[in-house]
Protein backbone atom coordinates (compact mmCIF):
# COMPACT_ATOMS: atom_id res chain seq x y z
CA UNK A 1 -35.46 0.33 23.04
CA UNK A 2 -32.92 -1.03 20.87
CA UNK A 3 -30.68 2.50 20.36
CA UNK A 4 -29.75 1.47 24.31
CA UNK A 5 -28.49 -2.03 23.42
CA UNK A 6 -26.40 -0.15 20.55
CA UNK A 7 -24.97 2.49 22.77
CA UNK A 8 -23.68 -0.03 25.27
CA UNK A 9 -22.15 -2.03 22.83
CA UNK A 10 -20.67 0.70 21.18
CA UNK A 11 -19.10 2.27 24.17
CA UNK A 12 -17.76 -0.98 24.98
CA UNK A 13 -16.08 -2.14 21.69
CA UNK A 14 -14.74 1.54 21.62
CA UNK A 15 -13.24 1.36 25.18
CA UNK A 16 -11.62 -2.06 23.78
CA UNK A 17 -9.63 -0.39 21.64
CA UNK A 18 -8.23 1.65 23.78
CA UNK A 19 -4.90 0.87 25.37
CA UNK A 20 -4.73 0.58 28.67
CA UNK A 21 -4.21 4.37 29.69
CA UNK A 22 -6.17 6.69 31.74
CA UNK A 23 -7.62 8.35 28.13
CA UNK A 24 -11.11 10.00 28.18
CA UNK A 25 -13.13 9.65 24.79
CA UNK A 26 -13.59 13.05 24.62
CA UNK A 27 -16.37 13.11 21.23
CA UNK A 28 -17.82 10.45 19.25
CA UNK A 29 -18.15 10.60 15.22
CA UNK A 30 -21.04 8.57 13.80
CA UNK A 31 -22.74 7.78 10.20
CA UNK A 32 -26.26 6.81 10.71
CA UNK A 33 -27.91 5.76 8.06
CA UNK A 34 -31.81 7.34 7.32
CA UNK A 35 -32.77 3.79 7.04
CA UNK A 36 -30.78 1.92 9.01
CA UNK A 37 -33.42 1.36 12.03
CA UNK A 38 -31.78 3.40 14.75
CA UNK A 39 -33.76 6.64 16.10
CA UNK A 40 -31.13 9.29 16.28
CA UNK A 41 -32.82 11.11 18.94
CA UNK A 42 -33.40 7.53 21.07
CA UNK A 43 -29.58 6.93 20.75
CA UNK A 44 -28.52 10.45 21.87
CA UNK A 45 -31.15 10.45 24.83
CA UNK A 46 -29.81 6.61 25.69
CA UNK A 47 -26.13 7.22 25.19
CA UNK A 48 -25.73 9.25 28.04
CA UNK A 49 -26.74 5.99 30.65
CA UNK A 50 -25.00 3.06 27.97
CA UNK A 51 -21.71 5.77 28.89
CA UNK A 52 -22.00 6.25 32.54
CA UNK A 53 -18.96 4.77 34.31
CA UNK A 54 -17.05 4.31 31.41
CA UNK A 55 -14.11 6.86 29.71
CA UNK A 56 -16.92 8.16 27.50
CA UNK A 57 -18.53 9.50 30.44
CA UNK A 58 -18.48 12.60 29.00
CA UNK A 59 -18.06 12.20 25.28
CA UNK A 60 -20.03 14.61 22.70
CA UNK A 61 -21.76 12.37 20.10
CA UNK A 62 -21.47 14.09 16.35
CA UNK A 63 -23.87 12.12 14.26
CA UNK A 64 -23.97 12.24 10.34
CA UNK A 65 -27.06 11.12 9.05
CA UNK A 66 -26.43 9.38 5.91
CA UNK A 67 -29.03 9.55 2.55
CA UNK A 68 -30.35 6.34 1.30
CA UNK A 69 -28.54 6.03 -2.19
CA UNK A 70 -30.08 3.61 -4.66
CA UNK A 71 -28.08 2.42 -8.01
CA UNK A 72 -30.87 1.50 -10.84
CA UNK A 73 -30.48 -2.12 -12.46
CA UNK A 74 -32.19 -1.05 -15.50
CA UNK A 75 -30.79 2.64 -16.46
CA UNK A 76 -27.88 2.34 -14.13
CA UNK A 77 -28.42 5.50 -12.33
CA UNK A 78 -27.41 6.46 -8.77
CA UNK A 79 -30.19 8.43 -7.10
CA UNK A 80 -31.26 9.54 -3.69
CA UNK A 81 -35.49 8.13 -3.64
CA UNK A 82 -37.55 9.29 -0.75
CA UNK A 83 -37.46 7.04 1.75
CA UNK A 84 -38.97 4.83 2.31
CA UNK A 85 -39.51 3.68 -1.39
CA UNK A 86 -36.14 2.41 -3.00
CA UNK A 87 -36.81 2.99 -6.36
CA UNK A 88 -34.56 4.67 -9.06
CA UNK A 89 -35.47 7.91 -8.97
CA UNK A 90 -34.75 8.51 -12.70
CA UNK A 91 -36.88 5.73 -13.96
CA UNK A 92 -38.94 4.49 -11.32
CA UNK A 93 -37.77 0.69 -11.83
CA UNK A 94 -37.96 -1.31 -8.59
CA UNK A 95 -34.75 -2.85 -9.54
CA UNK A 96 -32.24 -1.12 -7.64
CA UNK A 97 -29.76 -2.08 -5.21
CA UNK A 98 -29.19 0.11 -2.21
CA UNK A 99 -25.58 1.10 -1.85
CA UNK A 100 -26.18 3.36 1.42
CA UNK A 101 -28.10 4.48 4.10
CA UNK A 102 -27.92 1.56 5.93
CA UNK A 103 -24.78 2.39 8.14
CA UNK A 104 -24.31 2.60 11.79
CA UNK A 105 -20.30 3.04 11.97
CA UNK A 106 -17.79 4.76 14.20
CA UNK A 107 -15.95 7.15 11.64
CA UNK A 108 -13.77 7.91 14.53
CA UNK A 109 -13.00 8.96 17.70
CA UNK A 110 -11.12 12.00 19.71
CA UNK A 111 -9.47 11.16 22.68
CA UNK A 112 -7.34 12.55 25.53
């Protein structure tokens, strides 16, 4: 299960930037791409064990899933396909260059 390898990391690089205080991370903001390979439901039920002893012990997650936005080569569209086909969903070209739903990023965090 990769989504535990992600949370662990994640708490850690977020505890990093924290100075050296007694602050709690009291929620977690997230953009999760549809396509990015992470299991939003494996990452909540993981995050939980990747946070245990740490100051986000007890920190809400608030994930944003994020569309999978294509732009078109040929007509030069931007378009939101189906997933998991990226193609323009104007004209249909396989040409396209995906411009999102690929993210896992920390938007930001709340702490006390």
């Amino acid at each position: 299960m990769h989504e535990l390898s992600l949370a662990i990391d994640m708490v850690a690089q977020l505890e990093k930037a924290l100075s050296d205080d007694d602050s709690a991370i009291e929620q977690i903001h997230l953009l999760v791409g549809v396509i990015s390979g992470v299991e939003i439901d494996s990452f909540k039920f993981a995050f939980p064990a990747a946070a245990h002893g740490t100051r986000a012990k007890d920190a809400e997650l608030v994930i944003e899933q994020v569309p999978m936005v294509v732009k078109c080569r040929a007509c030069g569209r931007e378009t939101r396909p189906g997933k998991p086909a990226a193609i323009c969903g104007k004209c249909a070209s396989i040409d396209v260059e995906i411009i999102s739903g690929r993210e896992f990023v920390v938007k930001s965090m709340e702490v006390s």
